[in-house]
Every structure is written in structure tokens, then in C-alpha cells.
C-alpha atoms as a PDB file:
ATOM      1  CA  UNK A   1     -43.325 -11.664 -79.029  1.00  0.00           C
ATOM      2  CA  UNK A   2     -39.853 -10.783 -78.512  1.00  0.00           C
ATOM      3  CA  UNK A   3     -39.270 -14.046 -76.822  1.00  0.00           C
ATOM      4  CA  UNK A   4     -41.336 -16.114 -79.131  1.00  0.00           C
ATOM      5  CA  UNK A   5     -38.945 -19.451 -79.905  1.00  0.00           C
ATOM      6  CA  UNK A   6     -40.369 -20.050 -82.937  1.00  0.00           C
ATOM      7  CA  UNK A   7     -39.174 -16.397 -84.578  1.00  0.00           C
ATOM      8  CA  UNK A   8     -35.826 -17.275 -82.880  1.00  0.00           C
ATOM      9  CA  UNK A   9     -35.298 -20.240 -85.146  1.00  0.00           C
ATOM     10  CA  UNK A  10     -33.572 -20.265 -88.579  1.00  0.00           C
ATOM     11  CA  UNK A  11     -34.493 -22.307 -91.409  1.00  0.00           C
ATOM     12  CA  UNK A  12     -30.768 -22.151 -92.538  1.00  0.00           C
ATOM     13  CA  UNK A  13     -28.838 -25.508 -92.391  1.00  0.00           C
ATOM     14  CA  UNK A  14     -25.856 -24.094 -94.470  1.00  0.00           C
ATOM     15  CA  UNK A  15     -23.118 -21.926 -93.397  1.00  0.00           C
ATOM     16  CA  UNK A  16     -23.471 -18.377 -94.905  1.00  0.00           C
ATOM     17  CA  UNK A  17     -21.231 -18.785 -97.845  1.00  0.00           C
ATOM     18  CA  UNK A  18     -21.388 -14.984 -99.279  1.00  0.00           C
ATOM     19  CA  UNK A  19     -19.911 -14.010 -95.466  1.00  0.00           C
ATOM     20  CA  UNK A  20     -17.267 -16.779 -95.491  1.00  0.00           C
ATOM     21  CA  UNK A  21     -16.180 -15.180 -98.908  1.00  0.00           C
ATOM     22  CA  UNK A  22     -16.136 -11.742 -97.681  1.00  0.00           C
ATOM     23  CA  UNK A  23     -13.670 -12.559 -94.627  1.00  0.00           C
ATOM     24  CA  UNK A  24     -11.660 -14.516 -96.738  1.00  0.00           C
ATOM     25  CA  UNK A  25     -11.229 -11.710 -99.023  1.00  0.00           C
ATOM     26  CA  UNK A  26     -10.949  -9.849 -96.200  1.00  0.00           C
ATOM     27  CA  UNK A  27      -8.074 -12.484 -93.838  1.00  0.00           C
ATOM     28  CA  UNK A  28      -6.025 -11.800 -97.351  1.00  0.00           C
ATOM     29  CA  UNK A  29      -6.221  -8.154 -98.345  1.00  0.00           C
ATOM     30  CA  UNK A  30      -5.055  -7.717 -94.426  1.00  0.00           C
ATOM     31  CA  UNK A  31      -1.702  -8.839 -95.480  1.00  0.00           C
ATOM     32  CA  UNK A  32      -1.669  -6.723 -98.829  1.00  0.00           C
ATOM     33  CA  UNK A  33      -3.715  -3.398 -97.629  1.00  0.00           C
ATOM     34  CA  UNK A  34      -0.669  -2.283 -95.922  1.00  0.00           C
ATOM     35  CA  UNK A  35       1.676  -2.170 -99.101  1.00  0.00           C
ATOM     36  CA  UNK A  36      -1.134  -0.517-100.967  1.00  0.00           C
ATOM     37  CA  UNK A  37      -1.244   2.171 -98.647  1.00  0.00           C
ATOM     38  CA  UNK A  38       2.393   2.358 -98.798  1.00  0.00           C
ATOM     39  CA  UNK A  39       2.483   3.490-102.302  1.00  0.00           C
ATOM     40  CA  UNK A  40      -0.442   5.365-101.739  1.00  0.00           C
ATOM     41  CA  UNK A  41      -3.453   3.083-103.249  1.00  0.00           C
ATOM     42  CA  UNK A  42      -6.709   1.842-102.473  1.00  0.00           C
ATOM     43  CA  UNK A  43      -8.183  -0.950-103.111  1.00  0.00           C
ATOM     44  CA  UNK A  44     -10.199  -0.477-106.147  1.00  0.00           C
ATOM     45  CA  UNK A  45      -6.775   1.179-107.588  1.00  0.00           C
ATOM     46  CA  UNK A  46      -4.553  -1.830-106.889  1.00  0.00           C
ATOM     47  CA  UNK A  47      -7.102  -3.691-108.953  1.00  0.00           C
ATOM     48  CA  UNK A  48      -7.140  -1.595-111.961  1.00  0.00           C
ATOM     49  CA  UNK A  49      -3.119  -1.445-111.869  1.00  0.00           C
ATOM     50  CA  UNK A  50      -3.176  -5.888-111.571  1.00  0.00           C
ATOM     51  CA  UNK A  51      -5.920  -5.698-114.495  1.00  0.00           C
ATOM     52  CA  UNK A  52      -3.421  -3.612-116.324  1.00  0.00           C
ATOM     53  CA  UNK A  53      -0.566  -5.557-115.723  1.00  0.00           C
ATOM     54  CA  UNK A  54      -1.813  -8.858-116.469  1.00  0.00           C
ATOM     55  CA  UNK A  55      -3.522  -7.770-119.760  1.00  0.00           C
ATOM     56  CA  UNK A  56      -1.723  -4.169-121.249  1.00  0.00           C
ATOM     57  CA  UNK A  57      -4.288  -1.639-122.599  1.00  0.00           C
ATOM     58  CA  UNK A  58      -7.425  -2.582-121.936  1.00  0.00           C
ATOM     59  CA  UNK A  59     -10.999  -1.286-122.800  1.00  0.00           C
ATOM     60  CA  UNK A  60     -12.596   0.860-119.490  1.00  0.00           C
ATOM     61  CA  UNK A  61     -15.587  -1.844-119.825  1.00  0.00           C
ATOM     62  CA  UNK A  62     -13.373  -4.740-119.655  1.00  0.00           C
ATOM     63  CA  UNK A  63     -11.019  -2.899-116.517  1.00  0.00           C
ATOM     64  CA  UNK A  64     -14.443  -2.476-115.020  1.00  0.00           C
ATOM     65  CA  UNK A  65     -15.740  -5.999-115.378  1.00  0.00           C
ATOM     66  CA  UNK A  66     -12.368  -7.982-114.055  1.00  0.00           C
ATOM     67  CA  UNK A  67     -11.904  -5.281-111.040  1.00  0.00           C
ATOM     68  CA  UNK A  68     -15.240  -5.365-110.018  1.00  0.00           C
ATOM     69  CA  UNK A  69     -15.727  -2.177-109.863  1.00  0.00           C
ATOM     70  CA  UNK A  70     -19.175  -0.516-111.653  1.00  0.00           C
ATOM     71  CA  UNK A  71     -18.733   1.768-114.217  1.00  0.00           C
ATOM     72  CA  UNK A  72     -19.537   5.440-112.164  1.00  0.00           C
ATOM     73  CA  UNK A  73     -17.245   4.663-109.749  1.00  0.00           C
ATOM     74  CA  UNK A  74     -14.361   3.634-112.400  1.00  0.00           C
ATOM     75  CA  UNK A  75     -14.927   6.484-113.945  1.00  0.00           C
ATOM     76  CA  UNK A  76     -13.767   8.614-110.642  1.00  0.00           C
ATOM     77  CA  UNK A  77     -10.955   5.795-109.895  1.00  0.00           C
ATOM     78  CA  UNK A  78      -9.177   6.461-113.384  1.00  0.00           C
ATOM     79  CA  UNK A  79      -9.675  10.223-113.024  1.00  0.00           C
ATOM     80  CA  UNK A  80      -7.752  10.260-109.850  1.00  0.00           C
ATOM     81  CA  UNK A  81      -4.878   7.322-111.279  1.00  0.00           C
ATOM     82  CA  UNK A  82      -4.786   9.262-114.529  1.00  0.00           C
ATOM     83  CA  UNK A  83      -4.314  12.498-112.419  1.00  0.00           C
ATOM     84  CA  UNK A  84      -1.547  10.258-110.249  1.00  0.00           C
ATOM     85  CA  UNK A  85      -0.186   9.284-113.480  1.00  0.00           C
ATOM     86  CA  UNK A  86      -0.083   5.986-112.793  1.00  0.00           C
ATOM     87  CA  UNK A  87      -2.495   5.562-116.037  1.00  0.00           C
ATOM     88  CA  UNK A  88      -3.328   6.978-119.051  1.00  0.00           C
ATOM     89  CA  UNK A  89      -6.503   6.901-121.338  1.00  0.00           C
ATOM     90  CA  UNK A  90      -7.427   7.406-125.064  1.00  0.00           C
ATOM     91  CA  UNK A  91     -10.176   6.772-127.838  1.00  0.00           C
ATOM     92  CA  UNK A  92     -10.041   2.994-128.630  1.00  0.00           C
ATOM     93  CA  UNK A  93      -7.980   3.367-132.793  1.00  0.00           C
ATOM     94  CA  UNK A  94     -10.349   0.844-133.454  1.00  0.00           C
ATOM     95  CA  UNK A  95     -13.187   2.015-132.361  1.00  0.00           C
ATOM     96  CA  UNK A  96     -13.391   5.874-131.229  1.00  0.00           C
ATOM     97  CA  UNK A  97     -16.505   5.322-129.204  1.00  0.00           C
ATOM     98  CA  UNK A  98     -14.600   3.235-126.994  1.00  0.00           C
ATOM     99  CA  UNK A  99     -11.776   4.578-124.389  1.00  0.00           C
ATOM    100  CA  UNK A 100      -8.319   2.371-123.461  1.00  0.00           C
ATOM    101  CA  UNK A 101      -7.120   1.983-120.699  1.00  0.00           C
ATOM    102  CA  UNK A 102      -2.742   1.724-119.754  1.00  0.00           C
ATOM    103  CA  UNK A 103      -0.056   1.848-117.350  1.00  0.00           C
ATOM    104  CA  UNK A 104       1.725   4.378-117.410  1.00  0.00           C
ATOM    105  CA  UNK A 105       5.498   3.896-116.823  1.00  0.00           C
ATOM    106  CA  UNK A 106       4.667   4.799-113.077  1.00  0.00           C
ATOM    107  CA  UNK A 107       2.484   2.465-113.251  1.00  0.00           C
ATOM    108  CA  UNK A 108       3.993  -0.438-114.540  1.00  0.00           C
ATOM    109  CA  UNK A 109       6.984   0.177-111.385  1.00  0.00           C
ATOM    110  CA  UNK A 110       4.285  -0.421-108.867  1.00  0.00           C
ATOM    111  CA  UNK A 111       2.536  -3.204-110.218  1.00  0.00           C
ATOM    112  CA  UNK A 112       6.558  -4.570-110.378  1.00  0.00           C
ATOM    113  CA  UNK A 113       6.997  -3.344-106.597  1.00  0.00           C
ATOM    114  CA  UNK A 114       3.644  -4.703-104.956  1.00  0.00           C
ATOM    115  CA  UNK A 115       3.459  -8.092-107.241  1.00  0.00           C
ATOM    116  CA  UNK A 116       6.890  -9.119-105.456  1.00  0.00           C
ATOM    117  CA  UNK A 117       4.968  -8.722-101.844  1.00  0.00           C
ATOM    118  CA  UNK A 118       1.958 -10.183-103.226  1.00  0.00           C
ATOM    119  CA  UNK A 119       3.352 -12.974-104.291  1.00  0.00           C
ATOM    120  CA  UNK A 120       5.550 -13.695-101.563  1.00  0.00           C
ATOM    121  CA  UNK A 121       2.435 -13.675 -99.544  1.00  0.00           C
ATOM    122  CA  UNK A 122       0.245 -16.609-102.143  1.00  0.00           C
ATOM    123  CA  UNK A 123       3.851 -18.517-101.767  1.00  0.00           C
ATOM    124  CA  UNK A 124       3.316 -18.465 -97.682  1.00  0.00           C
ATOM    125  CA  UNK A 125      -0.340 -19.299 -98.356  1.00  0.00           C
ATOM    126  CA  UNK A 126       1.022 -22.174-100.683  1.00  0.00           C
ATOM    127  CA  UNK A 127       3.423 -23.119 -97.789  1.00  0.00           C
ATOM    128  CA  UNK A 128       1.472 -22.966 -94.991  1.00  0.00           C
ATOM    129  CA  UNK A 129      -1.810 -24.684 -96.822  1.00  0.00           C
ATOM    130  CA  UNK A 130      -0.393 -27.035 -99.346  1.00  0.00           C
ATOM    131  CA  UNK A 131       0.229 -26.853-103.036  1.00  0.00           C
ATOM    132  CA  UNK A 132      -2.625 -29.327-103.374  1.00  0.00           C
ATOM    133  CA  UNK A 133      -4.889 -27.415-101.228  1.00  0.00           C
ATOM    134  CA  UNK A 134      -4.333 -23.782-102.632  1.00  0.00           C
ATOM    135  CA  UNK A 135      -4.879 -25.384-105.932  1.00  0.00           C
ATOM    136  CA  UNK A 136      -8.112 -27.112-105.329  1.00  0.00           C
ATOM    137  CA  UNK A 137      -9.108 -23.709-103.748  1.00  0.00           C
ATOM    138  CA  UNK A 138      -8.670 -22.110-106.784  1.00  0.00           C
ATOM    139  CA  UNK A 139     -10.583 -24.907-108.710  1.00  0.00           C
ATOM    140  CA  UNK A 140     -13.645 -24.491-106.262  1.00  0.00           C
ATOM    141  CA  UNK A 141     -13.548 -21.404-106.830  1.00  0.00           C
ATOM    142  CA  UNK A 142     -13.398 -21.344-110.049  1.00  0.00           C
ATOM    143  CA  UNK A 143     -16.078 -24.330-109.872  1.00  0.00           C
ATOM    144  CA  UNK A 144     -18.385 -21.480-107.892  1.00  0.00           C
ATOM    145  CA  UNK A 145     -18.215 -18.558-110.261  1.00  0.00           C
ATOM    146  CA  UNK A 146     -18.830 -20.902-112.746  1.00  0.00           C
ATOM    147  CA  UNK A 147     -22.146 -22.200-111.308  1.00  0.00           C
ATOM    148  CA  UNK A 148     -23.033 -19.008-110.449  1.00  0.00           C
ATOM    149  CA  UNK A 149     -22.866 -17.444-114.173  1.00  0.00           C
ATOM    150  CA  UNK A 150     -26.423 -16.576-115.569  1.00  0.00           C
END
């Protein structure tokens, strides 16, 4: 049975896209993980600090849909950055039922810090691949989620 050819084949005929994703993510964070660490983040962190930065105070829904990160576990992530204060929370003014997300001043100074090394990395990427071809990456990409969307 064990030796059976025919359970040895695959039907696949494409690569395995969702694993080609996950060690690209994975080829890149290797060059950022070590500045997180530095200032004493993790992953998940980092991307609640770059949601933050990019976009101010944000609602805990929103910081939890762009940082992909579901909505028990955020609440344990903020907890522990709020606790860092490198964030602070409140009731949404318009809408007390919701809770708002911000950098605190903290946390504005890393996102400053680590945005200087991360983007001195996507400028070697840019380099060493091509304006054209980091571009179109990010098109494809784009082009992927896209597709993907319900």
C-alpha cells in the first residue's frame, strides 16, 4: 500500500502559491525581525504601530482588519502595547460603543526609528529587483487580493 504509485502521484500541476507567499513574507520579515526585537516588538506589534502610523487613531476593528490580526488576540496585543505605552485607547466620541486606537508619543518615535530601516530595506529590494519589477509585484499583488475578495 505504502508503495502503491498511484497514491504517490499528485493531481497538482501548479506551484503551491499560499507556501510561496508565506516564505516570501517570511525571506522579508528576516531582514526586519531583528530591528523589531531590538526595540523590543513582535510581530503582530510592529503591525499595529505601521497601522497607526499610516492612518492616526484608528477604530480596534479597523487595527484588527489591516494587521491581520483576529480580534481575541488584538485584544491581548493592545493590553500589553498600552501597558508598554507605546499606545493608548478610549471610547470612540462618536460612538461610545466603539474603542480608538493611538500612538502614543513612544509610539510614534519607533514607528520614526524602524520605518527608516524598513525602508532602506524596500529601497535595496527596489535596487536589487528593479523599480519596474517591485512595482508590478505590488500590482499582482494587489491583482491577487483583489480576486480573492468574496
Amino acid at each position: 500500500m505504502l508503495n502503491n504509485p498511484d497514491l504517490m502521484a499528485t493531481p497538482f500541476v501548479h506551484r503551491n502559491l499560499p507556501r510561496l507567499l508565506l516564505q516570501a513574507r517570511e525571506a522579508v520579515m528576516a531582514h526586519t525581525r531583528p530591528s523589531l526585537r531590538e526595540h523590543g516588538l513582535s510581530d503582530q506589534q510592529w503591525r499595529v504601530l505601521r497601522v497607526l502610523g499610516e492612518h492616526g487613531m484608528v477604530e480596534t476593528g479597523r487595527v484588527a482588519r489591516e494587521a491581520f490580526i483576529l480580534g481575541p488576540s488584538l485584544t491581548g496585543v493592545l493590553a500589553r502595547m498600552e501597558r508598554d505605552g507605546l499606545i493608548r485607547r478610549a471610547r470612540d466620541p462618536a460612538d461610545q460603543r466603539r474603542t480608538v486606537v493611538e500612538a502614543t508619543a513612544k509610539g510614534t518615535q519607533m514607528v520614526q526609528q524602524l520605518s527608516r530601516t524598513i525602508e532602506a530595506h524596500y529601497a535595496w529590494m527596489e535596487k536589487s529587483l528593479g523599480k519596474q519589477k517591485l512595482s508590478q509585484l505590488y500590482v499582482l499583488l494587489d491583482e491577487v487580493i483583489e480576486l480573492e475578495q468574496p
